[in-house]
N, C-alpha and C. Protein backbone atom coordinates (compact mmCIF):
# COMPACT_ATOMS: atom_id res chain seq x y z
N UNK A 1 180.87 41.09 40.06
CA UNK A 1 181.30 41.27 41.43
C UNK A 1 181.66 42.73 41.71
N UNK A 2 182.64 43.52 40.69
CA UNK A 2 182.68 44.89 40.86
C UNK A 2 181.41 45.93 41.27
N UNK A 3 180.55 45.09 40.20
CA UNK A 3 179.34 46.18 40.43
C UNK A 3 178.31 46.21 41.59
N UNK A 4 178.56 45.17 42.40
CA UNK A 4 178.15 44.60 43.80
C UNK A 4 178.69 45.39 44.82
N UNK A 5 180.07 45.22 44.63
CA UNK A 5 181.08 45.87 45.83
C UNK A 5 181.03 47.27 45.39
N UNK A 6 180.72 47.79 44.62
CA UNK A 6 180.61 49.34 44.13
C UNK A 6 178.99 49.78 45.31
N UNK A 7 177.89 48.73 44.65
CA UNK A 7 176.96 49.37 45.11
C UNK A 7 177.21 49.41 46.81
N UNK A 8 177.82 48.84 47.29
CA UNK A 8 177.91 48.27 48.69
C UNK A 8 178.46 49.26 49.36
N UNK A 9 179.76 50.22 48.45
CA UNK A 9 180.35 50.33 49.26
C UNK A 9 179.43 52.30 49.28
N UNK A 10 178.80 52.00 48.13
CA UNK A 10 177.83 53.20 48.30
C UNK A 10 177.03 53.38 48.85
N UNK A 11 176.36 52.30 49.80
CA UNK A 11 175.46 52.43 50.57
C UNK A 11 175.88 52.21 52.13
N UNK A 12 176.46 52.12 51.74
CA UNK A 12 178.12 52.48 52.92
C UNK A 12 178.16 53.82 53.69
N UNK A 13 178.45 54.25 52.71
CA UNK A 13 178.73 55.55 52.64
C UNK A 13 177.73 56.34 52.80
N UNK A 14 176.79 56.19 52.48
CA UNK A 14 175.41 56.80 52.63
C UNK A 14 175.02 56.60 54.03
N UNK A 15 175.33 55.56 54.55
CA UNK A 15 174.33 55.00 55.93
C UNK A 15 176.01 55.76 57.06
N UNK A 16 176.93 55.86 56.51
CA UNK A 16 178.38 56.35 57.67
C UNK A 16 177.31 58.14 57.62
N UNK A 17 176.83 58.66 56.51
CA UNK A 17 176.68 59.81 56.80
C UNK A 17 175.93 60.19 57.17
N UNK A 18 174.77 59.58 57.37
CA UNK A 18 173.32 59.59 58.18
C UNK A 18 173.73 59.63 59.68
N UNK A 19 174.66 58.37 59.57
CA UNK A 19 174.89 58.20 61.22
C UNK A 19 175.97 59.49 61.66
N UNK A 20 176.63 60.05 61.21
CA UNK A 20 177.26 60.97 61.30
C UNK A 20 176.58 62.23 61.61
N UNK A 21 175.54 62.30 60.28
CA UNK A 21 174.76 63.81 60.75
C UNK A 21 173.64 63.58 61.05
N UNK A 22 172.75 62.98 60.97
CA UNK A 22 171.41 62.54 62.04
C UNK A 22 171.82 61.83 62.78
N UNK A 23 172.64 60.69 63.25
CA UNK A 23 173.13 60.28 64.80
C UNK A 23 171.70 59.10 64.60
N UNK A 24 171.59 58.37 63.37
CA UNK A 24 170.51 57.55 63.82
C UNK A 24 171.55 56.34 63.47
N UNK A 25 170.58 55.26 64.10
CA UNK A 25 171.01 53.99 64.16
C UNK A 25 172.13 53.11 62.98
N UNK A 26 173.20 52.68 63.27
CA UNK A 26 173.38 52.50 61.96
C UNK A 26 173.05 51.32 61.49
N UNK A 27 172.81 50.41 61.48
CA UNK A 27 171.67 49.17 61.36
C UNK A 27 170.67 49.29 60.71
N UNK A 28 170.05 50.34 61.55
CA UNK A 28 168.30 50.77 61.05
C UNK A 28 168.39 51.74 59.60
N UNK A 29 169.87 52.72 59.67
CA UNK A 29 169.81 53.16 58.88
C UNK A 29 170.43 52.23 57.23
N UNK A 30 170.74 51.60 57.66
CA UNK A 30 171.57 50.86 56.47
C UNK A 30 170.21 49.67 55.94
N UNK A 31 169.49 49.41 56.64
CA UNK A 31 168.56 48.28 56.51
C UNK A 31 167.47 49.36 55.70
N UNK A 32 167.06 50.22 56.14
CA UNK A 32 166.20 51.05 55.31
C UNK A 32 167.24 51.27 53.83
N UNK A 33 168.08 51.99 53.75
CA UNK A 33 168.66 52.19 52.56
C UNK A 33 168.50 50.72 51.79
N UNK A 34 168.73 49.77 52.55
CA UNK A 34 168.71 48.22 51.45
C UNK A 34 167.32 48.04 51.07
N UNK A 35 166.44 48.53 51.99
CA UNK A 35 164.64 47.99 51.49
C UNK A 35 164.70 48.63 50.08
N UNK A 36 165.20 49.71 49.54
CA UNK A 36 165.27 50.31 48.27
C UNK A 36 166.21 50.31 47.37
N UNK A 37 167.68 49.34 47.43
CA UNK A 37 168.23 48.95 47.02
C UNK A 37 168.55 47.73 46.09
N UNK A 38 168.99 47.49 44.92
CA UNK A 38 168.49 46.14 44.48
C UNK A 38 170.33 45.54 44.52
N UNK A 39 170.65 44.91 45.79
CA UNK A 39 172.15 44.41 46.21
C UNK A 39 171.53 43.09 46.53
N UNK A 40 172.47 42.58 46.33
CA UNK A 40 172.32 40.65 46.76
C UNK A 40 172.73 40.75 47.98
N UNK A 41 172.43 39.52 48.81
CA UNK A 41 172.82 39.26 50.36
C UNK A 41 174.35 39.67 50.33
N UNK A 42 175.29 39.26 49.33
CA UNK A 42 176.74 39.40 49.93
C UNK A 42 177.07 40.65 49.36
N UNK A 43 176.42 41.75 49.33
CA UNK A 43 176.69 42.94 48.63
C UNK A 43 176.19 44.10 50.20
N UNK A 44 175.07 43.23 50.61
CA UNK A 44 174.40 44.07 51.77
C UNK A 44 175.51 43.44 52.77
N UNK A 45 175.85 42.13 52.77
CA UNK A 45 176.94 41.79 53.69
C UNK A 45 178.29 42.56 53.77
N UNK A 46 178.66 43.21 52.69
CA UNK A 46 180.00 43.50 52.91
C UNK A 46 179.90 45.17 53.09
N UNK A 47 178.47 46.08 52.89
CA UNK A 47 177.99 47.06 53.42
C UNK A 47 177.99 47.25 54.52
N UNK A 48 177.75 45.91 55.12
CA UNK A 48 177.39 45.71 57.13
C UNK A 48 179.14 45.93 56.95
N UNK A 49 180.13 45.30 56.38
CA UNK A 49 181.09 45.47 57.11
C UNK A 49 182.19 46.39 57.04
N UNK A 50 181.94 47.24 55.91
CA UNK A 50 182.27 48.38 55.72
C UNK A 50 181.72 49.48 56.75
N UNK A 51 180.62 49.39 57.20
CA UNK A 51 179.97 50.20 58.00
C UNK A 51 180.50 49.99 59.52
N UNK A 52 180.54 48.42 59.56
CA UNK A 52 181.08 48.22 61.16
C UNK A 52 183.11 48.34 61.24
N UNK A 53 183.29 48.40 60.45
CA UNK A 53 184.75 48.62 60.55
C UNK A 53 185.24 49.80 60.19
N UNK A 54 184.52 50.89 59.62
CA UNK A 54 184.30 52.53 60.33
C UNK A 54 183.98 52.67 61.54
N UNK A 55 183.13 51.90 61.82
CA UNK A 55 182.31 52.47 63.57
C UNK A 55 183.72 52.16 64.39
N UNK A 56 183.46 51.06 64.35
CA UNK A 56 184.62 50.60 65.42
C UNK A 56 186.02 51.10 65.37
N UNK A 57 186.98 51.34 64.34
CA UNK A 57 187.65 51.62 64.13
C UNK A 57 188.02 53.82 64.01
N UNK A 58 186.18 54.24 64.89
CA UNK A 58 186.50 55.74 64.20
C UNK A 58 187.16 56.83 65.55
N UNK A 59 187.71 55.89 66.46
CA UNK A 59 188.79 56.38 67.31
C UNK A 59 190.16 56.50 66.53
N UNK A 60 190.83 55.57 66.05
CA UNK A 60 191.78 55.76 65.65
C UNK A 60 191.90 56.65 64.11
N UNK A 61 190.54 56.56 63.57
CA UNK A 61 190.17 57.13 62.43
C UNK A 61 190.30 58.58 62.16
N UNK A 62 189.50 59.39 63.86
CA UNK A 62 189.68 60.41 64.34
C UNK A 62 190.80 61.16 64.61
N UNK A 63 191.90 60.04 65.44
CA UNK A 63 192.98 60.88 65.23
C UNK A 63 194.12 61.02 63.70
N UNK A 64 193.76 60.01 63.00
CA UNK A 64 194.40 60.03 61.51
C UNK A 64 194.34 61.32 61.46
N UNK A 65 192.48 61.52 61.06
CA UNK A 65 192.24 63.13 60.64
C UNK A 65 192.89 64.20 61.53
N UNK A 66 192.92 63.94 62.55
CA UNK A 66 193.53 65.45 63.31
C UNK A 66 195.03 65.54 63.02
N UNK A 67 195.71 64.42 62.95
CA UNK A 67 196.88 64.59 61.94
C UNK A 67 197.21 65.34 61.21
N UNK A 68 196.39 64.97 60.53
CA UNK A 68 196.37 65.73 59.05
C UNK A 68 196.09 67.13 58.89
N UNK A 69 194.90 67.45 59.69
CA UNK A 69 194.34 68.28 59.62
C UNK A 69 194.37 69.07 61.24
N UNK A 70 195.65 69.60 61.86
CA UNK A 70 195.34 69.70 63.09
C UNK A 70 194.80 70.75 63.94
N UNK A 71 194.83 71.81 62.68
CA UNK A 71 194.21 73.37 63.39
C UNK A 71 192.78 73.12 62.93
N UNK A 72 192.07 72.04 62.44
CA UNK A 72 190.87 71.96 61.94
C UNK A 72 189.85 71.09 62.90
N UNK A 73 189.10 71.41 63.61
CA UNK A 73 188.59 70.44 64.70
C UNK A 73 187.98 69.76 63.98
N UNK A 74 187.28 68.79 64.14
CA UNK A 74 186.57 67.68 63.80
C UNK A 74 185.31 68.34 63.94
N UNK A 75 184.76 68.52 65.29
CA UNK A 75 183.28 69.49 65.38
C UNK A 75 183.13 70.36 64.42
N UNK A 76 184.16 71.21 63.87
CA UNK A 76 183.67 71.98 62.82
C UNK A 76 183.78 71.73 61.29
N UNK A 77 184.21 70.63 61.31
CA UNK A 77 184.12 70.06 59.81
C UNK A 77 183.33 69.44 59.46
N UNK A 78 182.51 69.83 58.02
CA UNK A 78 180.91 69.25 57.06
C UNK A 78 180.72 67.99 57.63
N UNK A 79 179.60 66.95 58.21
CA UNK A 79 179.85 65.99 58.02
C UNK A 79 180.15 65.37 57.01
N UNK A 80 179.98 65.43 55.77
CA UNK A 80 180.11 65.08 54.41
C UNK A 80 181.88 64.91 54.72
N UNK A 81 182.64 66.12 54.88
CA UNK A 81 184.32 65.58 54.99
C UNK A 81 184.16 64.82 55.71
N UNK A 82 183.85 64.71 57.31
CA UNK A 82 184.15 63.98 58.13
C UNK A 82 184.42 62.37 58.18
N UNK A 83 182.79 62.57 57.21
CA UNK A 83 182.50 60.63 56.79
C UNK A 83 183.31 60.44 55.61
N UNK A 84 183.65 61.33 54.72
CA UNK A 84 185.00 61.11 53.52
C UNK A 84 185.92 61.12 54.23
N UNK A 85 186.39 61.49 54.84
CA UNK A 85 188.05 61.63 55.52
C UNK A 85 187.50 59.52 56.38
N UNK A 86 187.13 59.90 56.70
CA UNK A 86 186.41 58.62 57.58
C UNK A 86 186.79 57.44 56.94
N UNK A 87 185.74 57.34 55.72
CA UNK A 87 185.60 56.42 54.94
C UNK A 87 187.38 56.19 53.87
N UNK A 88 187.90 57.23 53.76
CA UNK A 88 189.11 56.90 53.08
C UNK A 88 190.20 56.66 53.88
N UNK A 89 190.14 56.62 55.30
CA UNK A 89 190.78 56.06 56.37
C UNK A 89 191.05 54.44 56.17
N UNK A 90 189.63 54.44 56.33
CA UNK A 90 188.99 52.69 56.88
C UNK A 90 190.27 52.39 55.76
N UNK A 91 190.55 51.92 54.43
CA UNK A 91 191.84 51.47 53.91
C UNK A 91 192.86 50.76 54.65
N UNK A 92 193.05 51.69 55.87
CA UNK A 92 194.19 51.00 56.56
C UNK A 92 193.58 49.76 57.38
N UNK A 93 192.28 49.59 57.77
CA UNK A 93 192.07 48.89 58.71
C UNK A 93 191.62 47.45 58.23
N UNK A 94 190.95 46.94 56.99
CA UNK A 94 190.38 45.83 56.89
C UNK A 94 189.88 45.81 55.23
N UNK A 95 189.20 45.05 54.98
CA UNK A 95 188.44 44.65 53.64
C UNK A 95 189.81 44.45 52.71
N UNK A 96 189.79 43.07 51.71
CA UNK A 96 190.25 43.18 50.59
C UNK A 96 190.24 44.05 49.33
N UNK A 97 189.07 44.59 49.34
CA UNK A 97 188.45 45.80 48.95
C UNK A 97 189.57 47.11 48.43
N UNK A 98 190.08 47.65 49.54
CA UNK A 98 191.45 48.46 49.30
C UNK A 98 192.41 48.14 49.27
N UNK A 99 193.05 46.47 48.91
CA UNK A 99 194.41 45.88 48.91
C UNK A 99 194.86 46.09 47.22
């Protein structure tokens, strides 16, 4: 099961930063990353929901980071931080995953 939720949450992460710095679909992008992935249905399932509980949640996500970081705009930070700061947010919001 670890090594499921590992791959999941890596392709996670991969498809938050696509959508971040190419601005493509995140669906389309996460469904392509799985055509080359070898994850079971509930591994790609909990990818979908890692991915949708960043999206939805990257208003409040946004201002975490400016918190933190407040002389640092968001526009000018790597996407690479952006979707890390991002992705180590999501924690507060959902999945058993970070309990």
């Amino acid at each position: 099961m670890a090594g499921l939720r590992r791959k999941a949450r890596i392709l996670a992460l991969q498809t938050l930063f696509e959508v971040d710095l190419a601005k493509h679909d995140p669906e389309r992008a996460l469904d392509y990353l799985l055509e080359d992935a070898t994850v079971a249905s509930e591994g790609s399932d909990f990818a979908r929901q890692l991915v949708k509980g960043v999206l939805e949640h990257r208003p409040q996500i946004d201002d975490l980071i400016h918190e933190a970081a407040p002389t640092w705009p968001l526009e000018q930070m790597r996407a690479s931080t952006r979707t890390f700061c991002a992705w180590r947010s999501m924690r507060f919001y959902s999945t058993p995953a970070y309990r």
